[in-house]
N, C-alpha and C. Protein backbone atom coordinates (compact mmCIF):
# COMPACT_ATOMS: atom_id res chain seq x y z
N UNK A 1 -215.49 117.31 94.72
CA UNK A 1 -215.14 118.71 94.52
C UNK A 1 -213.79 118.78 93.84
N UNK A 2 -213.38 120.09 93.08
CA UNK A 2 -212.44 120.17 92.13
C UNK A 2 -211.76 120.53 92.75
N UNK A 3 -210.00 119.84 92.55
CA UNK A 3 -209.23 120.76 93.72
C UNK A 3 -208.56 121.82 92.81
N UNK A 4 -208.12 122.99 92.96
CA UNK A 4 -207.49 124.01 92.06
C UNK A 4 -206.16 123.66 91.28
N UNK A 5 -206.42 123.57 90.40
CA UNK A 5 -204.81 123.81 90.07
C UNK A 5 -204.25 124.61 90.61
N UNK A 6 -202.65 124.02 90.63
CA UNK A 6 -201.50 124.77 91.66
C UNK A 6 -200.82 124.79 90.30
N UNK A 7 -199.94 126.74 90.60
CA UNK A 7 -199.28 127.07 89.37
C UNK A 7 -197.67 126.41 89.69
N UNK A 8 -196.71 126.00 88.67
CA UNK A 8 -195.52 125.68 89.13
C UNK A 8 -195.04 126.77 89.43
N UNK A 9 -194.20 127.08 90.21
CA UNK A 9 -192.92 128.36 90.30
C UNK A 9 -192.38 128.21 89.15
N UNK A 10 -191.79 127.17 88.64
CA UNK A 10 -190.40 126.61 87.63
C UNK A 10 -189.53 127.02 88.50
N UNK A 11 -188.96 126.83 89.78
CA UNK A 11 -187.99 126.36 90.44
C UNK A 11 -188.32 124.87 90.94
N UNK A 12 -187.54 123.88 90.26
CA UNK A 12 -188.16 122.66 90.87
C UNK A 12 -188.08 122.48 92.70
N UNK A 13 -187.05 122.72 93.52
CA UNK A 13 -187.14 122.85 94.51
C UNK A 13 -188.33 123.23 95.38
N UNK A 14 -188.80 124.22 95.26
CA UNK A 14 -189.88 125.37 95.47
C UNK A 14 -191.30 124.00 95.41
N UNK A 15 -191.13 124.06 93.95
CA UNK A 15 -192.38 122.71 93.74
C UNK A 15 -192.34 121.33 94.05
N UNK A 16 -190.88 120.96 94.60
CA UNK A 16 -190.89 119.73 95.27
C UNK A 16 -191.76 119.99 97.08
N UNK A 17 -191.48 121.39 97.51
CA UNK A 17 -191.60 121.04 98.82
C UNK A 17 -190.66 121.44 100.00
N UNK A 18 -189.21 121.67 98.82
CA UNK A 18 -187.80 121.80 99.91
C UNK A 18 -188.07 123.11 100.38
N UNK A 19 -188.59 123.75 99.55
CA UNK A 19 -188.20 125.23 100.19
C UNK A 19 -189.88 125.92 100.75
N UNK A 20 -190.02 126.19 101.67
CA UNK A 20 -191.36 127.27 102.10
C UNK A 20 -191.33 128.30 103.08
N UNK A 21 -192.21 128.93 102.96
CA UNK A 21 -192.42 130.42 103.58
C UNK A 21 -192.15 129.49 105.28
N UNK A 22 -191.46 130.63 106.12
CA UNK A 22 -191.35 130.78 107.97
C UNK A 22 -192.67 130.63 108.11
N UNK A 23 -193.45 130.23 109.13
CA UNK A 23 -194.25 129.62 109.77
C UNK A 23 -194.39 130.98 110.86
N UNK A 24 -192.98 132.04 111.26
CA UNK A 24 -193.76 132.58 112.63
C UNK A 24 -193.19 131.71 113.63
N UNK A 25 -192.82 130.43 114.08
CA UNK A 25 -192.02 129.88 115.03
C UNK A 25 -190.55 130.46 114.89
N UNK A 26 -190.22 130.01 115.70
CA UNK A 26 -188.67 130.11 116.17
C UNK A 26 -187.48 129.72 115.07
N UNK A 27 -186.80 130.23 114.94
CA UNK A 27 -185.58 129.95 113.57
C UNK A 27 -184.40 130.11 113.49
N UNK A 28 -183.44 129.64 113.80
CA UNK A 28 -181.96 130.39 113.51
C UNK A 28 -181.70 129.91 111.94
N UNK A 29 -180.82 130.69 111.22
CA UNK A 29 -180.27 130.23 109.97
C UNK A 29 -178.54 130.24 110.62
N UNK A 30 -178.53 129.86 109.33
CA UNK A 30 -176.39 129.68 109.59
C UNK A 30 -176.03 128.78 108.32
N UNK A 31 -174.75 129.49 107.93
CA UNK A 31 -173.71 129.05 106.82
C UNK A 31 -173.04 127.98 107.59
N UNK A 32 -172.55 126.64 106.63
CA UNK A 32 -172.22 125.66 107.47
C UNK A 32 -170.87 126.21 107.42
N UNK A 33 -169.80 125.37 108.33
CA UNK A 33 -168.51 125.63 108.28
C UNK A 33 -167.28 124.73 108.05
N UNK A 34 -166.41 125.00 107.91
CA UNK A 34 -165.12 123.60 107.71
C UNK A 34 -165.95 122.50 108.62
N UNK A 35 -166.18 122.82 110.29
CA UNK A 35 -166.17 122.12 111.07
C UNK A 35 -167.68 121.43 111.20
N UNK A 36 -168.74 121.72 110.38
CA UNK A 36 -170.08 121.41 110.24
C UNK A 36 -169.88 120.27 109.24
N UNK A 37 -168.84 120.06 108.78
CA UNK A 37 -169.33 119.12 107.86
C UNK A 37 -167.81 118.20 107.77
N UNK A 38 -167.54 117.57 106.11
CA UNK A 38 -166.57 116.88 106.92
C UNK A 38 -165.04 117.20 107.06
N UNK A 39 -163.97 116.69 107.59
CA UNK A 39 -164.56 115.39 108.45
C UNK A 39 -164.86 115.73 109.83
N UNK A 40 -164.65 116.89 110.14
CA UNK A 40 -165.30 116.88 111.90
C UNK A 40 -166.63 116.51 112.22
N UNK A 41 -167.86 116.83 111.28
CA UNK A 41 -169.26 116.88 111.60
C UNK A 41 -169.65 117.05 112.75
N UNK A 42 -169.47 118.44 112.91
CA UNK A 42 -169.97 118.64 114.13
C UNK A 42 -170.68 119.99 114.14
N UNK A 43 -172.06 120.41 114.75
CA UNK A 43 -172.84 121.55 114.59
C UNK A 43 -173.54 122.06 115.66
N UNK A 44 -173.02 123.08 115.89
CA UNK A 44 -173.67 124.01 117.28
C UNK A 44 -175.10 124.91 116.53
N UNK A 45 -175.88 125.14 117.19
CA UNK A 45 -176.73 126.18 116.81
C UNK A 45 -176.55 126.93 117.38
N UNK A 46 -176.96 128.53 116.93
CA UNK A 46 -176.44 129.77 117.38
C UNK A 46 -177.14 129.83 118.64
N UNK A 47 -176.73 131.08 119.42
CA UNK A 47 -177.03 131.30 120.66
C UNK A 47 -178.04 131.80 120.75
N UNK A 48 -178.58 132.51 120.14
CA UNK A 48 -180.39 132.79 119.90
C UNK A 48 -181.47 131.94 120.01
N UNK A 49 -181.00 130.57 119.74
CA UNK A 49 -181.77 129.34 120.03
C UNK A 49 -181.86 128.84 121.59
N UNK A 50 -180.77 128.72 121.90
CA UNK A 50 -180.41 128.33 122.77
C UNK A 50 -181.84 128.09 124.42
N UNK A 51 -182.53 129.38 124.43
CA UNK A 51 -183.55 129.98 125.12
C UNK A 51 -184.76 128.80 124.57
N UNK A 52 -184.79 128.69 123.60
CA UNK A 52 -186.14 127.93 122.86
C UNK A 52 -185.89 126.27 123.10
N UNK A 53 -184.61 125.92 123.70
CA UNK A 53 -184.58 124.31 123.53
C UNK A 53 -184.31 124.09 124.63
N UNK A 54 -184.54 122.68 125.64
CA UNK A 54 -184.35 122.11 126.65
C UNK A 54 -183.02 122.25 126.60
N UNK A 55 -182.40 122.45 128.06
CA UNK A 55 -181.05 122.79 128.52
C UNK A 55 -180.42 121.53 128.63
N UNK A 56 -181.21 120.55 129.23
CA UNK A 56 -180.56 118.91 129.51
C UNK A 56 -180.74 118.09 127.92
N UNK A 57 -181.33 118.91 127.27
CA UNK A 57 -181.14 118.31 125.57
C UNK A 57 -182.04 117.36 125.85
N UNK A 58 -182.50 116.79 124.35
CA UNK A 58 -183.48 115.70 123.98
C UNK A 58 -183.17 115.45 123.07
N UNK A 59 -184.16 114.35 122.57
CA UNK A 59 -184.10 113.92 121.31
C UNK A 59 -184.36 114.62 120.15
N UNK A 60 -183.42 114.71 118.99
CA UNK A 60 -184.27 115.89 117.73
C UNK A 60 -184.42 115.09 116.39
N UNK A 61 -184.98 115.43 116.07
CA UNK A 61 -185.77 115.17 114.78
C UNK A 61 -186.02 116.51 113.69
N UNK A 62 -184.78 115.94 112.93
CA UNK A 62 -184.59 116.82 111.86
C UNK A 62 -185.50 116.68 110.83
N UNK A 63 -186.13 117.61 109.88
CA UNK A 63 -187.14 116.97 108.59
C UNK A 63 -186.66 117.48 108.04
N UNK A 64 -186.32 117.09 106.45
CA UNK A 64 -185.77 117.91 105.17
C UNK A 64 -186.22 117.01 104.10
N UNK A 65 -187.28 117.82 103.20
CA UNK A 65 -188.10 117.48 102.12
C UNK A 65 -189.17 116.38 102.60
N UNK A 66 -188.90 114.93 102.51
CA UNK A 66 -189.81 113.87 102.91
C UNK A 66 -188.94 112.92 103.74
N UNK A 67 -188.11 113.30 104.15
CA UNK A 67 -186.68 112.86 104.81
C UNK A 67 -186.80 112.66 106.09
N UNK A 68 -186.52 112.09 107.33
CA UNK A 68 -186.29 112.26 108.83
C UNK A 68 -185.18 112.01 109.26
N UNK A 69 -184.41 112.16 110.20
CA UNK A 69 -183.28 111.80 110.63
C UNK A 69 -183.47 112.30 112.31
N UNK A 70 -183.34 111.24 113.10
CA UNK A 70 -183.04 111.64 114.42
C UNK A 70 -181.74 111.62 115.30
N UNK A 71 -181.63 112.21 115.81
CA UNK A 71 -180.32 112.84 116.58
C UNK A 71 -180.24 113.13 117.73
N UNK A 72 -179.57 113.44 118.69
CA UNK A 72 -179.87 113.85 120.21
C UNK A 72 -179.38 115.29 119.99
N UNK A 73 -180.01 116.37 120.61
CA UNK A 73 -179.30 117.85 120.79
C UNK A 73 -178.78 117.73 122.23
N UNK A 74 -177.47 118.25 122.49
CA UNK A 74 -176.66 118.04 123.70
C UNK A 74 -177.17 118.97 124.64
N UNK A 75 -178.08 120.11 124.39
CA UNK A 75 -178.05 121.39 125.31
C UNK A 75 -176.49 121.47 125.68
N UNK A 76 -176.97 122.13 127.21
CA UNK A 76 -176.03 122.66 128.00
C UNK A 76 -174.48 121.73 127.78
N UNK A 77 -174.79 120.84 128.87
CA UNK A 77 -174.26 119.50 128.85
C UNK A 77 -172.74 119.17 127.10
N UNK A 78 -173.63 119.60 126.02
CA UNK A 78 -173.30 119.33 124.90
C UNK A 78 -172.63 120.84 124.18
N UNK A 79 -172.87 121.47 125.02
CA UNK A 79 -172.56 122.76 124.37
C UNK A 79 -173.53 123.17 123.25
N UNK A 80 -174.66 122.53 123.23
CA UNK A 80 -175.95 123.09 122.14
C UNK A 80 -175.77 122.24 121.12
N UNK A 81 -175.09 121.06 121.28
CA UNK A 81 -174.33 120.61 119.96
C UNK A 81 -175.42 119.19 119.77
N UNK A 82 -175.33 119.17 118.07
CA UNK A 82 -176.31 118.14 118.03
C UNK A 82 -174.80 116.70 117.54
N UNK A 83 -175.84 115.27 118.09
CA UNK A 83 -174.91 114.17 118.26
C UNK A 83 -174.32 113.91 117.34
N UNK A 84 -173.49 112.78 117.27
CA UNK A 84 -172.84 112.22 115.99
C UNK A 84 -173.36 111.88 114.52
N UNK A 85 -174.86 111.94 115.00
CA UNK A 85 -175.85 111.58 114.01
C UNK A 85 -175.68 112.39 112.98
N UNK A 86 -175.45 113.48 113.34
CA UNK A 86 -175.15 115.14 112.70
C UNK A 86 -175.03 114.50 110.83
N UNK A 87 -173.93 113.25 111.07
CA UNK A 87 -172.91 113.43 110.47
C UNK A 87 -173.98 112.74 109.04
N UNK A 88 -174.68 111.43 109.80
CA UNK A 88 -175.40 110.90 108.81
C UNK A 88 -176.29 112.16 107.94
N UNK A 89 -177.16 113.14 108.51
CA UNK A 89 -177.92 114.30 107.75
C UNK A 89 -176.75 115.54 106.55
N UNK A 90 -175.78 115.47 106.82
CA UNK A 90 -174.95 116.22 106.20
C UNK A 90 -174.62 115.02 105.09
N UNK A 91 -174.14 114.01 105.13
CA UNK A 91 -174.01 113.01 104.27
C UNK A 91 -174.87 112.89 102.83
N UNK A 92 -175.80 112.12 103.81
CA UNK A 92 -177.34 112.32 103.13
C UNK A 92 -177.93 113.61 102.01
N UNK A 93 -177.08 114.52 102.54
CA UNK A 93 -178.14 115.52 102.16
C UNK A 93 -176.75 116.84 100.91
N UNK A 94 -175.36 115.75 101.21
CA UNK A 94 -174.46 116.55 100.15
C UNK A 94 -173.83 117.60 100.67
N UNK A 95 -174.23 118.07 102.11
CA UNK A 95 -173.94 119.18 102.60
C UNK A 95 -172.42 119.65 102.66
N UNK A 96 -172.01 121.09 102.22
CA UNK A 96 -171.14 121.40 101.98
C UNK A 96 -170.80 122.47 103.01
N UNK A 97 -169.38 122.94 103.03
CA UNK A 97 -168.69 124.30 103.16
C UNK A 97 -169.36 125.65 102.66
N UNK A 98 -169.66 126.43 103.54
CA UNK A 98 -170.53 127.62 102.47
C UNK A 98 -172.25 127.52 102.15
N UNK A 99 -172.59 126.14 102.29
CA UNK A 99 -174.68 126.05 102.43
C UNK A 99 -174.90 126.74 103.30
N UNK A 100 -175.95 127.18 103.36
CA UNK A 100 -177.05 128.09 104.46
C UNK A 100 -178.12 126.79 104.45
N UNK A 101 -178.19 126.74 106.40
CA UNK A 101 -179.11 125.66 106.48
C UNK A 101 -180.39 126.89 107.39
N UNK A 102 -181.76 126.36 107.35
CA UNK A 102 -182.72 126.89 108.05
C UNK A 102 -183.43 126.39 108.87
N UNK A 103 -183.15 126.09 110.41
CA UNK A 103 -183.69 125.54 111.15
C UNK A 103 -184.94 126.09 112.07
N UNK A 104 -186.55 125.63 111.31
CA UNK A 104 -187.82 126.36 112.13
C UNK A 104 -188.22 125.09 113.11
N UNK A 105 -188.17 125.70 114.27
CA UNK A 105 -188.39 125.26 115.45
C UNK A 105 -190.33 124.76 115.64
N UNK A 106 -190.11 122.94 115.22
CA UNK A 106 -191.61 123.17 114.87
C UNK A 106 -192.59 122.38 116.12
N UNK A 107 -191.66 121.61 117.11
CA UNK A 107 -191.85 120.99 118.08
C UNK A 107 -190.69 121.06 119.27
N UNK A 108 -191.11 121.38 119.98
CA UNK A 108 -189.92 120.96 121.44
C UNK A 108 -190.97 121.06 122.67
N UNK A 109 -190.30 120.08 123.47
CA UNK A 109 -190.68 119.61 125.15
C UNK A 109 -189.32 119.06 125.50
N UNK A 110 -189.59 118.71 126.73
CA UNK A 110 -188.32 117.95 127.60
C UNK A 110 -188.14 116.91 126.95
N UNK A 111 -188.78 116.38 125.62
CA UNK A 111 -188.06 114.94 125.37
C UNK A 111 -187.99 114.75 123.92
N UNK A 112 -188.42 115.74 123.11
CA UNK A 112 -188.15 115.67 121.81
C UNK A 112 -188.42 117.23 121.34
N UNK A 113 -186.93 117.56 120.52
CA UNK A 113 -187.19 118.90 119.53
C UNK A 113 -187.53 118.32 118.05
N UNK A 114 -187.96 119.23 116.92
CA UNK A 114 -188.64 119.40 115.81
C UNK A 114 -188.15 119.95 115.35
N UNK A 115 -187.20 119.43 114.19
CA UNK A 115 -187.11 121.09 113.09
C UNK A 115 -187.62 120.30 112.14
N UNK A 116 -188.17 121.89 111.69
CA UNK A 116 -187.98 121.61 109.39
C UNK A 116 -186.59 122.38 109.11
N UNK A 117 -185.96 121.73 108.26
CA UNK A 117 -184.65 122.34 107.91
C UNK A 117 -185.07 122.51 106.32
N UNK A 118 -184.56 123.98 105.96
CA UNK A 118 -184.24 124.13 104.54
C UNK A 118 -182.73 124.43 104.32
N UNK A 119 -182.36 123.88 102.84
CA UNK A 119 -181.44 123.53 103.01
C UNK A 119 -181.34 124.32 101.32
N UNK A 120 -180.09 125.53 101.66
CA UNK A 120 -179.67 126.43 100.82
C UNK A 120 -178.11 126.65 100.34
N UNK A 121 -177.98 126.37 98.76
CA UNK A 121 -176.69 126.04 98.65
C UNK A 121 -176.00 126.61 98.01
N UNK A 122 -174.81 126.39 98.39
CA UNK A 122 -173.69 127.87 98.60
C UNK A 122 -172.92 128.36 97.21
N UNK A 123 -173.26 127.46 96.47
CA UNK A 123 -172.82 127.35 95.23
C UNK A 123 -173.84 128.17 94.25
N UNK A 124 -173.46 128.81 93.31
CA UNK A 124 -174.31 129.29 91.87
C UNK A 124 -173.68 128.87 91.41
N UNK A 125 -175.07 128.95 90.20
CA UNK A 125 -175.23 128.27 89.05
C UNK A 125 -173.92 129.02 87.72
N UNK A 126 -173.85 128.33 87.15
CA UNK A 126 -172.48 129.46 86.08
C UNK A 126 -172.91 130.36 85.39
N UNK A 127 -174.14 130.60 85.38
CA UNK A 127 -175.19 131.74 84.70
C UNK A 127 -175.13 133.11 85.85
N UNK A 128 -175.07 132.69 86.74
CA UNK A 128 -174.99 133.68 87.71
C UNK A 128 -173.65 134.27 87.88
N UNK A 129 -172.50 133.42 87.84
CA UNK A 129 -171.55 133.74 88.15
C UNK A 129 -170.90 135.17 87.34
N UNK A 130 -170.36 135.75 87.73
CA UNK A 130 -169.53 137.38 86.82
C UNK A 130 -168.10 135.93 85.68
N UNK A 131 -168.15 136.95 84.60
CA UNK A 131 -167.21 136.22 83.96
C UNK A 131 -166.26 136.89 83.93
N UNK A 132 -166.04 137.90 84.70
CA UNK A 132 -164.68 138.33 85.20
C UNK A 132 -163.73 137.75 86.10
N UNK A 133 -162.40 137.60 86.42
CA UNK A 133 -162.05 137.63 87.24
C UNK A 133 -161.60 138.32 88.65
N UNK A 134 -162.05 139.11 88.85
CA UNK A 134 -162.77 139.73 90.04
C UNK A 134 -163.78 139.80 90.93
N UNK A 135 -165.05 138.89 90.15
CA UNK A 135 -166.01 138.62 90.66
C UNK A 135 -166.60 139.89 91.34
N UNK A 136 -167.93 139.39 91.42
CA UNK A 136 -168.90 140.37 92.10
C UNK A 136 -168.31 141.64 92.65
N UNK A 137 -169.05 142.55 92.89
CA UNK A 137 -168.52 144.25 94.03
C UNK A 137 -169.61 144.81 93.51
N UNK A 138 -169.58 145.83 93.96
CA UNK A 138 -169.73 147.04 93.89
C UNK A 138 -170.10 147.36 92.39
N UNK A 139 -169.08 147.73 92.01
CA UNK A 139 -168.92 148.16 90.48
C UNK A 139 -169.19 147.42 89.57
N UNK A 140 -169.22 145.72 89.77
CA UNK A 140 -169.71 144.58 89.01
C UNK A 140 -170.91 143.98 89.67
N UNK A 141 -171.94 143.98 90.18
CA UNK A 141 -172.52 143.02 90.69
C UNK A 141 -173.25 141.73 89.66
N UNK A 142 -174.15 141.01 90.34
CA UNK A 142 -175.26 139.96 90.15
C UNK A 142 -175.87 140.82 89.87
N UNK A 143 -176.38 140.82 88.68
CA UNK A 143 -178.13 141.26 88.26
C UNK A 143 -179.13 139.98 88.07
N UNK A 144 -179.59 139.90 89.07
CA UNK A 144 -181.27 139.01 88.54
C UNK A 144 -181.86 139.61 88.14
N UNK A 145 -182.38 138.70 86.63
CA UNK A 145 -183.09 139.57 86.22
C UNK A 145 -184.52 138.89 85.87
């Protein structure tokens, strides 16, 4: 049987895989911060999560693109905070000051959590940028067009 052609977006991202539609599970997003990346590497998830993950923490298993990386989430104990491992996935993955990361909650029990992480970056392109110096407002914005 013929399988369909699939149209590209022309965002290569999109057509690699990195980026896809919420699922409907559980999700916090968040802008990373000085302290998410380096040199502290260190990352709390917001408090909205908090309810959805084992309190005595487990093992997590981050996915991004075809990627894995495992980590321990601290729960309670940790302050919600995921381990040192943190540091290797931010490494790996270029992570900056200012990215928006997306964490969908795709597995958890008492001994292992699941995310898919998308991973959104904080930077535009110089096409986007205003060639003023004032940048973006009100009176100037971004037009996509």
């Amino acid at each position: 049987m013929k399988q369909p052609e699939i149209e590209s977006s022309g965002i290569p991202e999109i057509d690699n895989g990195e980026y896809w539609p919420l699922s409907g599970k559980p999700y916090v997003d968040l802008i990373l911060t000085k302290t998410s990346v380096k040199p502290a590497y260190s990352l709390y998830l917001p408090k909205k999560m908090n309810n959805e993950l084992p309190s005595a923490g487990a093992r997590a298993v981050l996915t991004c693109g075809q990627k894995k990386w495992d980590m321990f989430y601290g729960g309670i104990k940790s302050n919600h905070k995921f381990s040192i491992e943190w540091r290797k996935f931010v490494d790996d993955n270029n992570l900056k000051e200012g990215d928006g990361l997306v964490f969908e909650l795709s597995e958890c029990s008492a001994s292992i959590i699941h995310f898919r992480v998308q991973i959104l970056r904080g930077d535009f392109p110089a096409e986007l940028k205003p060639e003023d110096a004032e940048g973006a407002n009100s009176d100037n914005p971004i037009v996509l067009g």
